[in-house]
N, C-alpha and C. Protein backbone atom coordinates (compact mmCIF):
# COMPACT_ATOMS: atom_id res chain seq x y z
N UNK A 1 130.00 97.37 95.76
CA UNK A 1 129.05 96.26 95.86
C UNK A 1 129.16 95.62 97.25
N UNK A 2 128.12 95.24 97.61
CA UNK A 2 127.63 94.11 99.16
C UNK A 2 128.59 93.23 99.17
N UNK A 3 129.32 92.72 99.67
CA UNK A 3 130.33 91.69 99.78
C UNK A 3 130.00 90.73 101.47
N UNK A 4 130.27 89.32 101.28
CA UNK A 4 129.85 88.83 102.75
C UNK A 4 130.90 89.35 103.93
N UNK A 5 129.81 89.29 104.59
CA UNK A 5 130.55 89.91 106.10
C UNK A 5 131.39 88.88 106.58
N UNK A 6 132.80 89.46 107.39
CA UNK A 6 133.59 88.75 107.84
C UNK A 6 133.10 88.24 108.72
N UNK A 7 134.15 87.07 109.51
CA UNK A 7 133.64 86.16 110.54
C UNK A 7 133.79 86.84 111.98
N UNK A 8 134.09 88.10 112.16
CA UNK A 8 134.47 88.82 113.09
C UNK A 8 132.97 89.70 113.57
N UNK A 9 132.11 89.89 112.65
CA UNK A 9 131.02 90.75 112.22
C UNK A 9 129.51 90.15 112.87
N UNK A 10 130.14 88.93 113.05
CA UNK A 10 128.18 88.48 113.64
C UNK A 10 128.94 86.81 114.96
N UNK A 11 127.75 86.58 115.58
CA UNK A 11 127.70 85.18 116.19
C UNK A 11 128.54 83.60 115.37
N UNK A 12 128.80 83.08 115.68
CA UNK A 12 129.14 81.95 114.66
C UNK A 12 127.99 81.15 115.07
N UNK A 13 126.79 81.51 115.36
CA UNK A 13 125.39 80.75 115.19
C UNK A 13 124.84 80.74 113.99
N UNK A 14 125.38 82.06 113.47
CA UNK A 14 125.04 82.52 112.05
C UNK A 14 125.81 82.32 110.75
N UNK A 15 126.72 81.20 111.68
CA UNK A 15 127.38 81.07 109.83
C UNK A 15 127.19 80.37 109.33
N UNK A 16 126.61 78.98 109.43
CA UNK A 16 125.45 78.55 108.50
C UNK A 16 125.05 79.03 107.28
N UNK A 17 124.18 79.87 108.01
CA UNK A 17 123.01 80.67 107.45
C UNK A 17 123.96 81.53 106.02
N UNK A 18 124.76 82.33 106.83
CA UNK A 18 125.69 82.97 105.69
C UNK A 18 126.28 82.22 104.86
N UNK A 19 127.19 81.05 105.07
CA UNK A 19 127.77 80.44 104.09
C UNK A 19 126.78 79.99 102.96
N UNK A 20 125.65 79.73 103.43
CA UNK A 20 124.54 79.61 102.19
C UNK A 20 124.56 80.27 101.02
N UNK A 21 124.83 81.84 101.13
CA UNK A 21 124.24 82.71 100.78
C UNK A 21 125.39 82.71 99.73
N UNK A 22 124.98 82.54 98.26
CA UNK A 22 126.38 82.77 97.18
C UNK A 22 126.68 83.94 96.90
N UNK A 23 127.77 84.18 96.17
CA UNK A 23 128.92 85.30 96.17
C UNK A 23 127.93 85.68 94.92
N UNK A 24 127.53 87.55 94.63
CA UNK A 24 126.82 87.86 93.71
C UNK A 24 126.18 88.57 94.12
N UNK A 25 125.52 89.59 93.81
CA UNK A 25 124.60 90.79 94.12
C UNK A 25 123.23 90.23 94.79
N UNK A 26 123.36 90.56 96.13
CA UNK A 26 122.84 90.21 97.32
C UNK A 26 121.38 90.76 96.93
N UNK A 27 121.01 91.80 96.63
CA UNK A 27 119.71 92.57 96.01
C UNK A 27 118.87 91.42 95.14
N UNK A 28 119.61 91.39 93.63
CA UNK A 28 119.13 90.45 93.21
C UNK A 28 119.14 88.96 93.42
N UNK A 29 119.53 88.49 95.00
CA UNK A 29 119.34 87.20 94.89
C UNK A 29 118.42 87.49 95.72
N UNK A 30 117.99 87.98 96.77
CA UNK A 30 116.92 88.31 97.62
C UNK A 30 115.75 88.42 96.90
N UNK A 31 115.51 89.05 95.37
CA UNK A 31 114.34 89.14 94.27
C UNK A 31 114.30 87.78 93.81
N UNK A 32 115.56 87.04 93.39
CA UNK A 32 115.36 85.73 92.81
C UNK A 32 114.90 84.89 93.75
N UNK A 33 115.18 84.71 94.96
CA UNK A 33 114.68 83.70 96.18
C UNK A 33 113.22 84.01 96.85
N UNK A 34 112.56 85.64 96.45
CA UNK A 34 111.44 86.16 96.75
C UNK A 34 110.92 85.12 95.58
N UNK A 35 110.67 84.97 94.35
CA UNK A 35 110.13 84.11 93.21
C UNK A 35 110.00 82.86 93.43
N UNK A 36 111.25 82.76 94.25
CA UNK A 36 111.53 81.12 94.54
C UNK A 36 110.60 80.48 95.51
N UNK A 37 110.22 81.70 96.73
CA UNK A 37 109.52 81.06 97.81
C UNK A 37 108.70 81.61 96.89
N UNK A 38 107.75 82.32 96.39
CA UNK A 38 106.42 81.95 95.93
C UNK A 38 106.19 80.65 95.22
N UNK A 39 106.95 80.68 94.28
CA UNK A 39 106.52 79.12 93.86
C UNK A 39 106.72 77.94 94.37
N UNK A 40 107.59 77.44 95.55
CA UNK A 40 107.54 76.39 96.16
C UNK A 40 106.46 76.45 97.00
N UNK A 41 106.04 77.76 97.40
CA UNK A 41 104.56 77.36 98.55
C UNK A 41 103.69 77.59 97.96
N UNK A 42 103.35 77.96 97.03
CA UNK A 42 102.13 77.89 95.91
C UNK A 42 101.38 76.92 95.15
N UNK A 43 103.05 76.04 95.04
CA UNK A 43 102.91 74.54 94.72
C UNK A 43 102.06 73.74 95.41
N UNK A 44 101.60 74.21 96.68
CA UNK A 44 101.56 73.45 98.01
C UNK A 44 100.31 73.43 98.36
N UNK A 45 99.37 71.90 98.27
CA UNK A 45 97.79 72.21 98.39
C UNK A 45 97.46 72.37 100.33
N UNK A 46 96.78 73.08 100.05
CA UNK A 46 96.55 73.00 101.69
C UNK A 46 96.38 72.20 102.54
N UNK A 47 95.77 71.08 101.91
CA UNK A 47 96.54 70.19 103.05
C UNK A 47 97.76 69.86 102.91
N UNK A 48 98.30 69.58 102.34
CA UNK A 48 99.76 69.36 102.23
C UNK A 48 100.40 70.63 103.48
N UNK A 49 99.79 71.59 103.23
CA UNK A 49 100.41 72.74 103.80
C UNK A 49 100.24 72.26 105.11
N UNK A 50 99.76 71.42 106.16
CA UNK A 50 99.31 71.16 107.50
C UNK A 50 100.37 70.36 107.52
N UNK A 51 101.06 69.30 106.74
CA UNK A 51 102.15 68.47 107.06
C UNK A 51 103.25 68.86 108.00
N UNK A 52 103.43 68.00 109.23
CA UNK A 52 104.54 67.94 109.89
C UNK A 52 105.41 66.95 109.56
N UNK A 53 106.51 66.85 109.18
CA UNK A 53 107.42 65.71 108.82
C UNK A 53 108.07 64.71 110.03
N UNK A 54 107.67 65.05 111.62
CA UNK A 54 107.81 64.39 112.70
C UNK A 54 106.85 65.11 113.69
N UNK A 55 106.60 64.76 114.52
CA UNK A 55 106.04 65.15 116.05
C UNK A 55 106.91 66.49 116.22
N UNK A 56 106.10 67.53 116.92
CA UNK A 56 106.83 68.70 117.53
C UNK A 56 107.35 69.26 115.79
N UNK A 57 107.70 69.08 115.12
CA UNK A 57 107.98 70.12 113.95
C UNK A 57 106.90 70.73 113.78
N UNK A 58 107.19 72.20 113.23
CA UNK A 58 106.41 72.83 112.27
C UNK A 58 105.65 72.29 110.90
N UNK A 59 104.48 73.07 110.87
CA UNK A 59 103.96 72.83 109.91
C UNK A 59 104.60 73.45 108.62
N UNK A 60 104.00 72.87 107.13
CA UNK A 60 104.33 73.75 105.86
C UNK A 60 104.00 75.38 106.34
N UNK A 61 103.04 75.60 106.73
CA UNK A 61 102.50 77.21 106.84
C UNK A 61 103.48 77.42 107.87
N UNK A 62 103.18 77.06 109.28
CA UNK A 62 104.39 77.47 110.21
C UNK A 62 105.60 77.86 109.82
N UNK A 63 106.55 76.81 108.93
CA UNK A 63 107.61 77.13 108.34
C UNK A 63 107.82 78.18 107.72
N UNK A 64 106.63 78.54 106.94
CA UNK A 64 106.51 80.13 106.40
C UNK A 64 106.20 81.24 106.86
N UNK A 65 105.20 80.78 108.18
CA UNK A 65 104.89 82.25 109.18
C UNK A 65 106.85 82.43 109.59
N UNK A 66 107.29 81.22 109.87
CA UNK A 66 108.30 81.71 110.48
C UNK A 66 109.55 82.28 110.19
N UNK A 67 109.75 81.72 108.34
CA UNK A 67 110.37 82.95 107.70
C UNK A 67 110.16 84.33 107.62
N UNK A 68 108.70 84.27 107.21
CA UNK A 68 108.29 85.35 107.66
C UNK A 68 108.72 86.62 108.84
N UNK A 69 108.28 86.17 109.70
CA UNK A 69 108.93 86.33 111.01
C UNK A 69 109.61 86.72 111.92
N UNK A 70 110.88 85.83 111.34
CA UNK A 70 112.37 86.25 111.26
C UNK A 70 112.87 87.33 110.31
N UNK A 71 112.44 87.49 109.10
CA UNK A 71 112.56 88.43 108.04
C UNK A 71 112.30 89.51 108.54
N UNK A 72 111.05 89.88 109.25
CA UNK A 72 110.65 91.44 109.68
C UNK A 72 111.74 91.19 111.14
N UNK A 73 112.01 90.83 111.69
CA UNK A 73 112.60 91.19 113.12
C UNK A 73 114.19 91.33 112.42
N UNK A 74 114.65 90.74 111.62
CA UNK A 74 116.03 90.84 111.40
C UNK A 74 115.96 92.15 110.13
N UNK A 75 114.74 92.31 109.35
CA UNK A 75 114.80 93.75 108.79
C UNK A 75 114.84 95.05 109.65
N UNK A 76 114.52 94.74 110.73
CA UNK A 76 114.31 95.68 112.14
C UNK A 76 115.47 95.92 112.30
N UNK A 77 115.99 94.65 112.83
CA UNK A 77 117.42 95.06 113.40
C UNK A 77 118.47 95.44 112.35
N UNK A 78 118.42 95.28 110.89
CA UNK A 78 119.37 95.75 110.02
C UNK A 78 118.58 97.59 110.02
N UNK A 79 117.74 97.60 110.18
CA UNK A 79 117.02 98.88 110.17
C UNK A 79 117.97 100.03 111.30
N UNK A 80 117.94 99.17 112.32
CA UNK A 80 118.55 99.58 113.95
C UNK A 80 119.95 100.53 113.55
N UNK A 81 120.36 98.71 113.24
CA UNK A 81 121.79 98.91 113.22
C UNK A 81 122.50 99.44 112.36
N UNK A 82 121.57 99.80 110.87
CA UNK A 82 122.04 100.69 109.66
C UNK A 82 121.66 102.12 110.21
N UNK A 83 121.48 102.30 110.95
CA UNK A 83 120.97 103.69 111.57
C UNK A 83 121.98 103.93 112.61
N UNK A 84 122.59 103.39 113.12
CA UNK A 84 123.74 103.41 114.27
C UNK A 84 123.13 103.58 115.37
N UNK A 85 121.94 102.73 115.59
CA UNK A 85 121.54 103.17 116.61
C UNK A 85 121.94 101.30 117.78
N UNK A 86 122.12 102.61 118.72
CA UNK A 86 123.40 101.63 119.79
C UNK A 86 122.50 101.03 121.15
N UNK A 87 121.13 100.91 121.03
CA UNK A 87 120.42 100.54 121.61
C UNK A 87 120.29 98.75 121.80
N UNK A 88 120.28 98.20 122.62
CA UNK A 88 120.47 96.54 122.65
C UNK A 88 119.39 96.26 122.15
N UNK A 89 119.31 95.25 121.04
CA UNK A 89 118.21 94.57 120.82
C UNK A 89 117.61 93.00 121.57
N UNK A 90 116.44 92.95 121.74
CA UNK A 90 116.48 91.90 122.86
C UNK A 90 116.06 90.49 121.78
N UNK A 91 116.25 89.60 121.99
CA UNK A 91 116.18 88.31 120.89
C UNK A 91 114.77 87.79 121.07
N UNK A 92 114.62 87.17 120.53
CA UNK A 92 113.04 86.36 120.63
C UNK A 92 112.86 84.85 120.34
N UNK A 93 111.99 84.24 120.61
CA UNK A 93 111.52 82.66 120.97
C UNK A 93 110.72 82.23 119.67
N UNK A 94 111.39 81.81 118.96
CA UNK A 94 110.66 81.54 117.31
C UNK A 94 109.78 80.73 117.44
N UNK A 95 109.77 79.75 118.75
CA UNK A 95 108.78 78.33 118.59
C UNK A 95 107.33 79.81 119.45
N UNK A 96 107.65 80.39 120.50
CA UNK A 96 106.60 81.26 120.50
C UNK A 96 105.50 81.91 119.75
N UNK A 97 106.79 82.63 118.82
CA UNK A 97 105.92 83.45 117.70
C UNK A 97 105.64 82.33 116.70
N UNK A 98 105.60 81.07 116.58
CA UNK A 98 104.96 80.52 115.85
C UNK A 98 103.64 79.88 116.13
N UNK A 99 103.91 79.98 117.30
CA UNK A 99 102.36 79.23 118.09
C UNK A 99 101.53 80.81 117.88
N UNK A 100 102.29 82.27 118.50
CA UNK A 100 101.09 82.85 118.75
C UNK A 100 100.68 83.46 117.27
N UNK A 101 100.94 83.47 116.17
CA UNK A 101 100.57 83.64 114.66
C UNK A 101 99.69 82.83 114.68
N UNK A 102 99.31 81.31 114.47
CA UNK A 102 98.53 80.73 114.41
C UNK A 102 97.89 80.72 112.46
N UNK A 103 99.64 80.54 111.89
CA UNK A 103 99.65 80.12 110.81
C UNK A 103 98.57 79.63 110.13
N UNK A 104 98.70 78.12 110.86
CA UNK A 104 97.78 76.86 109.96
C UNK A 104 96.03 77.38 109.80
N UNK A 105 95.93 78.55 110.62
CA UNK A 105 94.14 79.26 110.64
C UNK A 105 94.30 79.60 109.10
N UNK A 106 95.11 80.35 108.57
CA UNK A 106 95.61 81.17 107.21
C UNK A 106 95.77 80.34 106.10
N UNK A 107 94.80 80.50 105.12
CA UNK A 107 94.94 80.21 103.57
C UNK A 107 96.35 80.35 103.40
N UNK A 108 97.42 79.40 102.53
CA UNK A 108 98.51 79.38 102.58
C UNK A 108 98.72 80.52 101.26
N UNK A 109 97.95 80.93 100.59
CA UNK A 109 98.10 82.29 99.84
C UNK A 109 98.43 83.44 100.64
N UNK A 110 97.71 83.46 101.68
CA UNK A 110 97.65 84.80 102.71
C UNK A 110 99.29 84.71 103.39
N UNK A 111 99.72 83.61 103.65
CA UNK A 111 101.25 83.63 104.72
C UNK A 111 101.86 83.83 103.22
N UNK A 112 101.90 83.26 102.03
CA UNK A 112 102.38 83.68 100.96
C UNK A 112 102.55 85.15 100.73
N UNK A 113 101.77 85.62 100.42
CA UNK A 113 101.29 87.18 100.39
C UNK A 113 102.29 88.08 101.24
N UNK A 114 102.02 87.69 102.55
CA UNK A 114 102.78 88.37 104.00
C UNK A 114 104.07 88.08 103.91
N UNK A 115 104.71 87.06 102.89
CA UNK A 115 105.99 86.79 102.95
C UNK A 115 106.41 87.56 101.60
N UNK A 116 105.51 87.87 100.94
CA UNK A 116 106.33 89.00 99.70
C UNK A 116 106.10 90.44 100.36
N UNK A 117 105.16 90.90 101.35
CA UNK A 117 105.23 92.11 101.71
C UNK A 117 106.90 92.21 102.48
N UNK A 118 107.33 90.90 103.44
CA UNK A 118 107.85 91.26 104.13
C UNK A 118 109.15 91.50 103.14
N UNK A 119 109.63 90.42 102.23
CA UNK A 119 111.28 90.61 101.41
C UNK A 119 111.18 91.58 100.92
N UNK A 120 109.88 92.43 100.32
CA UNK A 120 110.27 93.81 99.52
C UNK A 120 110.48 94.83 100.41
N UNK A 121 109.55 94.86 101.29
CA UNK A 121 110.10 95.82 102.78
C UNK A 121 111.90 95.94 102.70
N UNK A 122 112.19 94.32 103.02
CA UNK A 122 113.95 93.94 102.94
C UNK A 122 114.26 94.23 101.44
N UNK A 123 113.83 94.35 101.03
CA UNK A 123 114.48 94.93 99.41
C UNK A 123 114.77 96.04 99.26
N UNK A 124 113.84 96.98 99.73
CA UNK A 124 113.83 98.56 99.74
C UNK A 124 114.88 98.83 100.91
N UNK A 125 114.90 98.14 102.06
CA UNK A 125 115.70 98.77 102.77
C UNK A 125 117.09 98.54 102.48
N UNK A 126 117.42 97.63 101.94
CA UNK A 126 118.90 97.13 102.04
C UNK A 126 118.66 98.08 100.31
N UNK A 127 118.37 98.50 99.57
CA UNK A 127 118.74 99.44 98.15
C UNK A 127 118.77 100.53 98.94
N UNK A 128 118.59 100.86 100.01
CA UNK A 128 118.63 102.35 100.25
C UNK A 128 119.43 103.01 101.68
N UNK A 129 120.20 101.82 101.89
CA UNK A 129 121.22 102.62 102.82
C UNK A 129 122.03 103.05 102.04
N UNK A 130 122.75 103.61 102.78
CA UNK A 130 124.16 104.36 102.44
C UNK A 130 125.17 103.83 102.62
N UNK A 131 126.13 103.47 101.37
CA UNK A 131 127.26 102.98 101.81
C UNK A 131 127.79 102.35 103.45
N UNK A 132 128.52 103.34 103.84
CA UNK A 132 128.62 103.56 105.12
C UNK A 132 128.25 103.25 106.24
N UNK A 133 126.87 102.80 106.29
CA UNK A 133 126.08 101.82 107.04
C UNK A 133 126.28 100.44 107.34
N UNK A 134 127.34 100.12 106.40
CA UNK A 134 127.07 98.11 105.91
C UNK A 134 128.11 97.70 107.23
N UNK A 135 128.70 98.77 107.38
CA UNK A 135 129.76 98.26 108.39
C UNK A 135 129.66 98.85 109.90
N UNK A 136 128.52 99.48 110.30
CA UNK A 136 127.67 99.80 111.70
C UNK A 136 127.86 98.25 112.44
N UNK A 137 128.06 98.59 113.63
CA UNK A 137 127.68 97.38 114.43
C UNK A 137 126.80 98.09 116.08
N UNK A 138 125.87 96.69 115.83
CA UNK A 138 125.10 96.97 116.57
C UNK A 138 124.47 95.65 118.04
N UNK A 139 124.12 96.45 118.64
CA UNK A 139 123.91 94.67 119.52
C UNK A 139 122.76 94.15 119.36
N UNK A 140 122.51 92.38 119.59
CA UNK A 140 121.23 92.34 118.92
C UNK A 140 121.10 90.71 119.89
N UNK A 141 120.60 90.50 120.60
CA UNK A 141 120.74 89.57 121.68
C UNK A 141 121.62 89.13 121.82
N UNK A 142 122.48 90.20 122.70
CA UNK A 142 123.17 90.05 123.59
C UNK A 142 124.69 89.96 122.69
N UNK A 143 124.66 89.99 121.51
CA UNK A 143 125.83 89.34 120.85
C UNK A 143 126.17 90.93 119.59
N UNK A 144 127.22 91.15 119.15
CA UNK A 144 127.49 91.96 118.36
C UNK A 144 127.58 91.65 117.12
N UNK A 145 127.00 92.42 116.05
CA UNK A 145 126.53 92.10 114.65
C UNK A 145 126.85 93.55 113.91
N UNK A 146 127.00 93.39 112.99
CA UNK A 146 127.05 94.21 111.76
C UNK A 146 125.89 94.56 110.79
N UNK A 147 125.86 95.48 110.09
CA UNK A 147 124.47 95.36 109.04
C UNK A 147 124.49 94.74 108.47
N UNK A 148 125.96 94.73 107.74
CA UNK A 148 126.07 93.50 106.58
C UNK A 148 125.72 92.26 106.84
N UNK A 149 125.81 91.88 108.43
CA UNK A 149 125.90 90.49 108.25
C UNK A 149 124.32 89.86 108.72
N UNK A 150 123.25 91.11 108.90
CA UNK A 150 122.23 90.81 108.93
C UNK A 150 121.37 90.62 108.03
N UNK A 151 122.12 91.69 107.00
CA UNK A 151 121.47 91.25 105.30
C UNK A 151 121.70 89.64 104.77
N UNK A 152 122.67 89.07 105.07
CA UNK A 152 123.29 88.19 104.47
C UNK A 152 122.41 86.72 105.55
N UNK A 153 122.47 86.91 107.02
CA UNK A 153 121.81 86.15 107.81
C UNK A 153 120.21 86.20 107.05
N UNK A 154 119.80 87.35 106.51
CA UNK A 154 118.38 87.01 106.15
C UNK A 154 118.06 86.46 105.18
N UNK A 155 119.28 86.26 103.47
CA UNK A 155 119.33 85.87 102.82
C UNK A 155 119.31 83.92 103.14
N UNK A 156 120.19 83.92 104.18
CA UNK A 156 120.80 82.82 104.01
C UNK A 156 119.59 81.95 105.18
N UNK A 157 118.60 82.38 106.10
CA UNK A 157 117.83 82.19 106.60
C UNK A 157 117.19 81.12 106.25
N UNK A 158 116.19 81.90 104.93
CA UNK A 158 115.42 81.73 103.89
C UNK A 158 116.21 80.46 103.41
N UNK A 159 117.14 80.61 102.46
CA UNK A 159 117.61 79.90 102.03
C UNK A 159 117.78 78.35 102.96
N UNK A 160 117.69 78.33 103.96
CA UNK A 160 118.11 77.22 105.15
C UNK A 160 117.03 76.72 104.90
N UNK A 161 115.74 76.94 105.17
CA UNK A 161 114.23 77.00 105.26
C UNK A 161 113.67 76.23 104.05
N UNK A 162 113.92 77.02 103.08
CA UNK A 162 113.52 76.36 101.58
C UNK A 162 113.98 75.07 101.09
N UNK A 163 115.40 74.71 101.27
CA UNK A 163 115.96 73.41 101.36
C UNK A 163 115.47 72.64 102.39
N UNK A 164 114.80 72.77 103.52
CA UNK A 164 114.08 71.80 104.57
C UNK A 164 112.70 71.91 104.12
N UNK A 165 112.20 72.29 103.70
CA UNK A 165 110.68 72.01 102.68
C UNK A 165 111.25 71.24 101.35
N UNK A 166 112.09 71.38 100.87
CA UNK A 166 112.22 70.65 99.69
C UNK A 166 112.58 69.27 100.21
N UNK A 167 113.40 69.13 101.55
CA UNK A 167 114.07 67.97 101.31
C UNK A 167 113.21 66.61 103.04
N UNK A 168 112.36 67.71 103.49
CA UNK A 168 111.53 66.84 104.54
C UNK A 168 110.03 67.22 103.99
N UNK A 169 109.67 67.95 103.36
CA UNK A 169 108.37 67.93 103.94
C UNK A 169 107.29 67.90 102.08
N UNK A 170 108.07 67.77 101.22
CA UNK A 170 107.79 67.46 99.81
C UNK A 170 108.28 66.01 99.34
């Protein structure tokens, strides 16, 4: 079974994110938290969905393009790096890719939608490595990471995300 990655295995930018993530079959909490974000943004009338909770924050939709987002670029790089492939990955500017998505245009069903294509993508891939893979390390801006601990960074992402809609912007 998936067990969390040591502290040796990723950035300590990312342990946050990981310590989030509870002890328990990583698969099925990724399915249970896929359920979870549908129904907290579903809940969510569209305007509501335009809410910024200060100046310069993201919107409700933003917040979700940008799970989004992050989900496919860090399924990439668990993709990479479960493959052993030793190629540097270069990092990216989240406040960027949130401007150039252009979320708030999108029915908040549709960023909904795009956010269950993206976790089952991450569902299928993390059921179908091989053992052997979880402990690949790979580079990924500029910093050295593990597979495991990119599964667990994506779990625990999400999880960061969902508690800042529950607790600023509802």
């Amino acid at each position: 079974m998936l067990h969390h990655p040591a502290e040796n295995e990723y950035p300590v930018y990312y342990k946050p994110y990981i310590n989030l993530v509870p002890k328990g079959n990583l698969v099925q909490l990724l399915r249970e938290n896929l359920n979870e974000v549908v129904n907290l943004f579903a809940g969510i009338s569209e305007e509501k969905a335009h809410y910024r909770y200060a100046p310069g924050k993201w919107s409700v939709k933003e917040l979700l393009g940008h799970i989004t987002d992050t989900e496919r670029i860090m399924c990439y790089r668990l993709l990479r790096v479960g493959r052993d492939d030793q190629t540097p990955l270069a990092g990216f500017n989240e406040n960027d890719y949130v401007q150039a998505a252009e979320t708030n245009n999108l029915p908040i069903e549709a960023i909904i939608e795009d956010f269950k294509a993206a976790r089952n993508a991450t569902i299928t891939l993390i059921q179908n490595l091989p053992a052997e893979a979880w402990t690949n390390k790979g580079n990924a801006n500029g910093t050295e990471i593990t597979t495991r601990a990119i599964a667990y960074i994506i779990a625990g992402h999400q999880i960061h995300h969902c508690k800042i809609v529950k607790d600023r912007y509802l």
